[in-house]
C-alpha atoms as a PDB file:
ATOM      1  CA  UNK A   1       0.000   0.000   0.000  1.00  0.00           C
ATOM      2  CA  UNK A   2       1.097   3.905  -0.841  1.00  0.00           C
ATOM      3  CA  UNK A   3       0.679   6.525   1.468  1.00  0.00           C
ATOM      4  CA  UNK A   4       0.020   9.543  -0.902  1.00  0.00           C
ATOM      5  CA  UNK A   5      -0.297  13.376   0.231  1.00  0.00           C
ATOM      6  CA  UNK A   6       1.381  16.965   0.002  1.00  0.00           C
ATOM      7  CA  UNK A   7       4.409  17.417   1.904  1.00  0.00           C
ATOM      8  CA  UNK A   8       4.077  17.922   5.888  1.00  0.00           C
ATOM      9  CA  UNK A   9       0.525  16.485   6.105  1.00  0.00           C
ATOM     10  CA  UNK A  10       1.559  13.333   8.528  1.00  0.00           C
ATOM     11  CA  UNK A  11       2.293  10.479   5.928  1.00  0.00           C
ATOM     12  CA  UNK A  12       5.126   9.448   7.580  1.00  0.00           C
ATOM     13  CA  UNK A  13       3.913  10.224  11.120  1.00  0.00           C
ATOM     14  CA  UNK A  14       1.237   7.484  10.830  1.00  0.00           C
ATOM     15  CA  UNK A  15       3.571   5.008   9.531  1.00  0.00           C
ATOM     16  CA  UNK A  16       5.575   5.289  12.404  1.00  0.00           C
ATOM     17  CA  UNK A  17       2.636   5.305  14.393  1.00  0.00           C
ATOM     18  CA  UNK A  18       1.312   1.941  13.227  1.00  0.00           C
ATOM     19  CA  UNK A  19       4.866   0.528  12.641  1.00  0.00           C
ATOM     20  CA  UNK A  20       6.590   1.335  15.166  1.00  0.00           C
ATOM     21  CA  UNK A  21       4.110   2.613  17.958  1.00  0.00           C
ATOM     22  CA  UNK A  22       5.685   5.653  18.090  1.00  0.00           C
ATOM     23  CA  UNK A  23       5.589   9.767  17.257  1.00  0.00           C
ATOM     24  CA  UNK A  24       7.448  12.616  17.150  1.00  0.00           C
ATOM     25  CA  UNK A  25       7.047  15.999  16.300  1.00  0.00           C
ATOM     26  CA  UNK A  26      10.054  16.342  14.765  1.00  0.00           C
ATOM     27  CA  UNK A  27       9.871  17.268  11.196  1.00  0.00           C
ATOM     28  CA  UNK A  28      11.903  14.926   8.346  1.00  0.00           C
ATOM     29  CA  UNK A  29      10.876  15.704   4.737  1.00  0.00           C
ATOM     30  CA  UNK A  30      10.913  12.328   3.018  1.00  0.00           C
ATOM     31  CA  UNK A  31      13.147  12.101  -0.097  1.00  0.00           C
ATOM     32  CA  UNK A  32      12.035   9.828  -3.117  1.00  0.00           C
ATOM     33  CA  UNK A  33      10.479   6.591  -0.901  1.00  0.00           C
ATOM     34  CA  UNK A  34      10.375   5.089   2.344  1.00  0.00           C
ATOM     35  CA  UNK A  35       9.546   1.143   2.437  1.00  0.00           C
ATOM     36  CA  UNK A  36       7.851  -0.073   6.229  1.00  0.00           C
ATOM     37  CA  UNK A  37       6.926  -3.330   6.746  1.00  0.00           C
ATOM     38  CA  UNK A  38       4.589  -4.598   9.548  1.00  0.00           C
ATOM     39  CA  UNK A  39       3.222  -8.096   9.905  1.00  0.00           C
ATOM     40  CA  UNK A  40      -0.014  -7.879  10.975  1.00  0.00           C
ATOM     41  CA  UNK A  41      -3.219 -10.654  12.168  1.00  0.00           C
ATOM     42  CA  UNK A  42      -6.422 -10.208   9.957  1.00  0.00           C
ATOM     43  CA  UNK A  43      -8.974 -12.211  11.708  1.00  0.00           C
ATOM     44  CA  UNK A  44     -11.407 -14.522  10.293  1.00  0.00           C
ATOM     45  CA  UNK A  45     -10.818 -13.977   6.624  1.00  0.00           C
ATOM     46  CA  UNK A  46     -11.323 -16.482   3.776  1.00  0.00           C
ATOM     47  CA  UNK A  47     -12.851 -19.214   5.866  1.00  0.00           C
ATOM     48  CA  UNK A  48     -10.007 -19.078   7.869  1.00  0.00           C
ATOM     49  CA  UNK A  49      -9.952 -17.840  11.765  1.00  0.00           C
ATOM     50  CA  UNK A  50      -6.613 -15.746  11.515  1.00  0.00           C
ATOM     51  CA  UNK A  51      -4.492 -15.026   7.931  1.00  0.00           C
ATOM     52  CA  UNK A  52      -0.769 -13.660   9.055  1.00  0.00           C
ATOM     53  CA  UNK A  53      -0.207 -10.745   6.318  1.00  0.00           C
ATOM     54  CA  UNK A  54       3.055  -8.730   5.612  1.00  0.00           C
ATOM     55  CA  UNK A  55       2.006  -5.464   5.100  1.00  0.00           C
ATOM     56  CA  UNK A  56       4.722  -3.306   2.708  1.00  0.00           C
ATOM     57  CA  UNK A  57       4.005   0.522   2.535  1.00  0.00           C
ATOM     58  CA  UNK A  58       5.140   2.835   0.519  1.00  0.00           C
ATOM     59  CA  UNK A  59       6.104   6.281   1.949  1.00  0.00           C
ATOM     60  CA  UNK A  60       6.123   8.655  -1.095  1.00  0.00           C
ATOM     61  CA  UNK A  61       7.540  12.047  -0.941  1.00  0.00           C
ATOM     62  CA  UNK A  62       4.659  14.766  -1.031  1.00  0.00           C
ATOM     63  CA  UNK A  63       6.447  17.395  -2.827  1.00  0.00           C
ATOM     64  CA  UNK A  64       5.350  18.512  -6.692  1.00  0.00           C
ATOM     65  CA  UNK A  65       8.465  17.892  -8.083  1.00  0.00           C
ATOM     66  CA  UNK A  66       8.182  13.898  -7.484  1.00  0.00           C
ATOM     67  CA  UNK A  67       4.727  14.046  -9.150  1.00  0.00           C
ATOM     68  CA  UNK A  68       6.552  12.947 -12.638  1.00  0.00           C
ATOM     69  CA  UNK A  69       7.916   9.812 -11.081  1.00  0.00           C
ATOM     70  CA  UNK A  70       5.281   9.063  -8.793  1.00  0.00           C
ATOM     71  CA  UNK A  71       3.304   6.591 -11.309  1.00  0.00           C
ATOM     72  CA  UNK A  72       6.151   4.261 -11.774  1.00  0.00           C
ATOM     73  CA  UNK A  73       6.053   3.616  -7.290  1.00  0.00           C
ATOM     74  CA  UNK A  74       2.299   4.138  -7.381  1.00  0.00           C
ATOM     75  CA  UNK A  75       2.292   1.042 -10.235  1.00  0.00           C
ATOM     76  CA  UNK A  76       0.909  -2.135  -9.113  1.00  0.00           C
ATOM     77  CA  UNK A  77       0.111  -0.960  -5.651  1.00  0.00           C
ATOM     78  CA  UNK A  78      -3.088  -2.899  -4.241  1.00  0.00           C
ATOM     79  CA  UNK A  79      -4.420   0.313  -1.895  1.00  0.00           C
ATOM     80  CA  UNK A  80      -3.462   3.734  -1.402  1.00  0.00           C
ATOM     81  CA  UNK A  81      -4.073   5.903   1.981  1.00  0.00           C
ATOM     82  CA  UNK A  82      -4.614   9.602   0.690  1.00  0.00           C
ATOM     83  CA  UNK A  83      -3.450  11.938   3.765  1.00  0.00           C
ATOM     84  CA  UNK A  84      -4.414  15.657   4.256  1.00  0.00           C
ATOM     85  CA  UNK A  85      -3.948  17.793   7.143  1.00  0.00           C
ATOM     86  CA  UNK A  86      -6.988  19.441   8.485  1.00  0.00           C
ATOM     87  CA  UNK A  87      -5.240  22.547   9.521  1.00  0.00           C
ATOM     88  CA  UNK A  88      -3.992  23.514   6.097  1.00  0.00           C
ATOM     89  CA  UNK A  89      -7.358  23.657   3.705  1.00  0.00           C
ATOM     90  CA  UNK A  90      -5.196  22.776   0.350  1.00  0.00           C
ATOM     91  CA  UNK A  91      -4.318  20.116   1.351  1.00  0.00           C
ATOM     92  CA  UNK A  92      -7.382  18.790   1.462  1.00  0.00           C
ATOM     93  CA  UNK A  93      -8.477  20.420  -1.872  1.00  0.00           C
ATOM     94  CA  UNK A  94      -5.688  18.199  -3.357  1.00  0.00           C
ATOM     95  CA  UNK A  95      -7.049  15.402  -2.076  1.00  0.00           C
ATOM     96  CA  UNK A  96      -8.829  14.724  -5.444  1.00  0.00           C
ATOM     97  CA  UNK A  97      -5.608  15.197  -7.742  1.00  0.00           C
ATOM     98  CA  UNK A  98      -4.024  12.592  -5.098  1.00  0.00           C
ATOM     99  CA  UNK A  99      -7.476  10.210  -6.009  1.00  0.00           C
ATOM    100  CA  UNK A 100      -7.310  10.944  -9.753  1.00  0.00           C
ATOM    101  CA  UNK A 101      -3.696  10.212 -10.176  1.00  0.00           C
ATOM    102  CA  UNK A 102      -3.683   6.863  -8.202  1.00  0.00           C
ATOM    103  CA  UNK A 103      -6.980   5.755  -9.632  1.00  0.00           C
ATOM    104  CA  UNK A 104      -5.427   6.573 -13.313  1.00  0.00           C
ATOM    105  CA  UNK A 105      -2.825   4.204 -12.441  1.00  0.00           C
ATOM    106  CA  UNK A 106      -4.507   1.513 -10.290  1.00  0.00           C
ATOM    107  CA  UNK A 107      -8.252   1.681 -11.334  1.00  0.00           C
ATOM    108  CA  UNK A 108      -9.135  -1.765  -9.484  1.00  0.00           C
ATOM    109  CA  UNK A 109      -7.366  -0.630  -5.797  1.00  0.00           C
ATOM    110  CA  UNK A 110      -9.247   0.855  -3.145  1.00  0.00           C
ATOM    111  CA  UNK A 111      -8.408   4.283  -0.935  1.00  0.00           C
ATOM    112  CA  UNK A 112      -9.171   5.440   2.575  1.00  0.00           C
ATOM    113  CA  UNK A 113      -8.809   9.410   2.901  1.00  0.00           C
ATOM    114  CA  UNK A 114      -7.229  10.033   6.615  1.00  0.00           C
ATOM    115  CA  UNK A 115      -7.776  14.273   7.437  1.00  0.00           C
ATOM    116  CA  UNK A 116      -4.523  13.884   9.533  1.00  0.00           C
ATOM    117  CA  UNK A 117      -3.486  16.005  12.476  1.00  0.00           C
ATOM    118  CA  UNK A 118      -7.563  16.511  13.657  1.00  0.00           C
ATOM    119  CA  UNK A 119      -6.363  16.760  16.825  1.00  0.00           C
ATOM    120  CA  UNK A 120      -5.582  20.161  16.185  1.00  0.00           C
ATOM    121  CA  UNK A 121      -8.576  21.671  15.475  1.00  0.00           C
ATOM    122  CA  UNK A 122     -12.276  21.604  16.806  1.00  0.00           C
ATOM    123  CA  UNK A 123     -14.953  19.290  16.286  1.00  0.00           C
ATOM    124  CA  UNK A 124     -17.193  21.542  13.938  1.00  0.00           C
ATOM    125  CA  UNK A 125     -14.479  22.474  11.351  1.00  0.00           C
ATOM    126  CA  UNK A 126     -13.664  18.409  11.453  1.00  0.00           C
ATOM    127  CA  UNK A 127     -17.070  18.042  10.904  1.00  0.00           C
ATOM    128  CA  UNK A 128     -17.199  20.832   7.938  1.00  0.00           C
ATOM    129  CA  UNK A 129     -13.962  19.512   6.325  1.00  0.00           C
ATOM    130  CA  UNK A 130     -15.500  15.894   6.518  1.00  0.00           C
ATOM    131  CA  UNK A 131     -18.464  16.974   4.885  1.00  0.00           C
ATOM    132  CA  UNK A 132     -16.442  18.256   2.200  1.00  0.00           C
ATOM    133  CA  UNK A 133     -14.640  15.140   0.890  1.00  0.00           C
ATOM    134  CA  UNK A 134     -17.740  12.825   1.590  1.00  0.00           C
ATOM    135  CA  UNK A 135     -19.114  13.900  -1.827  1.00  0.00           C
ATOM    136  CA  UNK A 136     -15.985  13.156  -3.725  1.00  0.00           C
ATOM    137  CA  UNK A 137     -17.472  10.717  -6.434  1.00  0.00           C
ATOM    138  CA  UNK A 138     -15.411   8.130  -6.603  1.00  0.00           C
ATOM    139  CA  UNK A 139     -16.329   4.713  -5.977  1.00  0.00           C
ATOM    140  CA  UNK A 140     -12.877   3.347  -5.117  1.00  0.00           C
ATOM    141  CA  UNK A 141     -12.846   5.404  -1.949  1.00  0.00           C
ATOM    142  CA  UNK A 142     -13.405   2.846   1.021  1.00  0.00           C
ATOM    143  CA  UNK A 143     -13.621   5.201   4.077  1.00  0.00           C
ATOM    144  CA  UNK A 144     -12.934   8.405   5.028  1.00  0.00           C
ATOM    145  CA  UNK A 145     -11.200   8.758   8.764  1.00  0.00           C
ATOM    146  CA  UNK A 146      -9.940  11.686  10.847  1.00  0.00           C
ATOM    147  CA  UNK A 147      -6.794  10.530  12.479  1.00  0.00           C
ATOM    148  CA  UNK A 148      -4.102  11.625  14.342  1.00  0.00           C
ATOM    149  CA  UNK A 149      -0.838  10.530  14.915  1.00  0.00           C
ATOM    150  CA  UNK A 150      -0.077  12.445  17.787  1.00  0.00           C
ATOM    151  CA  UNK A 151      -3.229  10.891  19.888  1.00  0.00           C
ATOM    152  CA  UNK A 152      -2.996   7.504  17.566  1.00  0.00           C
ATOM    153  CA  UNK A 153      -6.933   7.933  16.638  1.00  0.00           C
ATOM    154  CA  UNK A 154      -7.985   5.656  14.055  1.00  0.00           C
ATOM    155  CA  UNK A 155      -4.235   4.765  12.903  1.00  0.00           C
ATOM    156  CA  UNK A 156      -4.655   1.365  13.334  1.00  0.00           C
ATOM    157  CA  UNK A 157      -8.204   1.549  11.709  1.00  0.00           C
ATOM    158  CA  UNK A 158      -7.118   2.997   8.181  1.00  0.00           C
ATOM    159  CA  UNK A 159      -4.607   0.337   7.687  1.00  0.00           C
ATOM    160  CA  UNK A 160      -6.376  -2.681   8.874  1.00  0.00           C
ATOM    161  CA  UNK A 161      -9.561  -1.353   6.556  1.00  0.00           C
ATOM    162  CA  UNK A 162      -7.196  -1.018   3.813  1.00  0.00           C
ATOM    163  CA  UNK A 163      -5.515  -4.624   4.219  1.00  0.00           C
ATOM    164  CA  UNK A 164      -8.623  -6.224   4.730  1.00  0.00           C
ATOM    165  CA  UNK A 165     -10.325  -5.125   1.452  1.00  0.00           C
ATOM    166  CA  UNK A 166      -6.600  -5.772  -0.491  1.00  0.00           C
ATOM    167  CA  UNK A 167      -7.031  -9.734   0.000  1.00  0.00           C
ATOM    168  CA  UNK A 168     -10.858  -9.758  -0.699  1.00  0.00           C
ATOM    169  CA  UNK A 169     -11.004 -11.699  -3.780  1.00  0.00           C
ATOM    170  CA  UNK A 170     -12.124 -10.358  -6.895  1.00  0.00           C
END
């Protein structure tokens, strides 16, 4: 899976917070690609109780330049989490250049939308700036989460969602 976004909206904070159980405020711009891996437990799946999965994701640089080479990491990949930050409003109008370029590339993968960082601002402009992307038409978007990897809300939730619907058959 590709974690896909402008720069500074959190990609890489909510790998780390899923990988590695940690965070850090600490800003590192990521160059090119960063490859995690995390084994995780997906329970009862394919008439089986438990299915071990090795999840691989893809950390992609957010800034414009790396747009030209972005479809040649984005190839192949079976789900894509599109991250914006809720406290800086294009990033979230971006969100459906993020959708259209990954759904050019992989029209049969699925995408969660995390609004990163919604710890820092109140519940009614979360609520507005939810409202906003729920009418994106596009029927490859699986959920749409606010998430934080400060707090750790709904980290866990956007990548088991994701790796659940990647081994559905079909």
């Amino acid at each position: 899976m590709c974690l896909i976004g402008d720069f500074g909206v959190g990609k890489t904070s909510l790998i780390r917070r899923f990988v590695d159980r940690q965070f850090s405020d600490q800003y590192l711009s990521t160059v090119g690609v960063k490859i995690s891996r995390k084994n995780i437990e997906l329970v009862e799946v394919k008439q089986q109780e438990k299915l071990d999965l090795q999840l691989l994701i893809w950390d992609l640089e957010g800034h414009t330049k790396f747009k030209a080479i972005a479809p040649s990491y984005l190839q192949g990949a079976s789900g894509a989490v599109i991250v914006a930050d809720v406290s800086r409003q294009e990033t979230i109008e971006r969100i459906p250049d993020h959708l259209q370029l990954f759904a050019s590339i992989n029209p049969k993968s699925s995408v969660i939308l995390a609004l990163n960082k919604s710890d820092l601002i109140d519940e009614d402009k979360l609520a507005k700036l939810f409202e906003l992307v729920q009418d994106l038409p596009h029927e490859q978007i699986l959920g749409i989460y606010t998430t934080s990897a400060k707090t750790g809300k709904d980290v866990d939730a956007i990548f088991q969602k994701l790796a659940y619907k990647m081994i559905e058959p079909g």
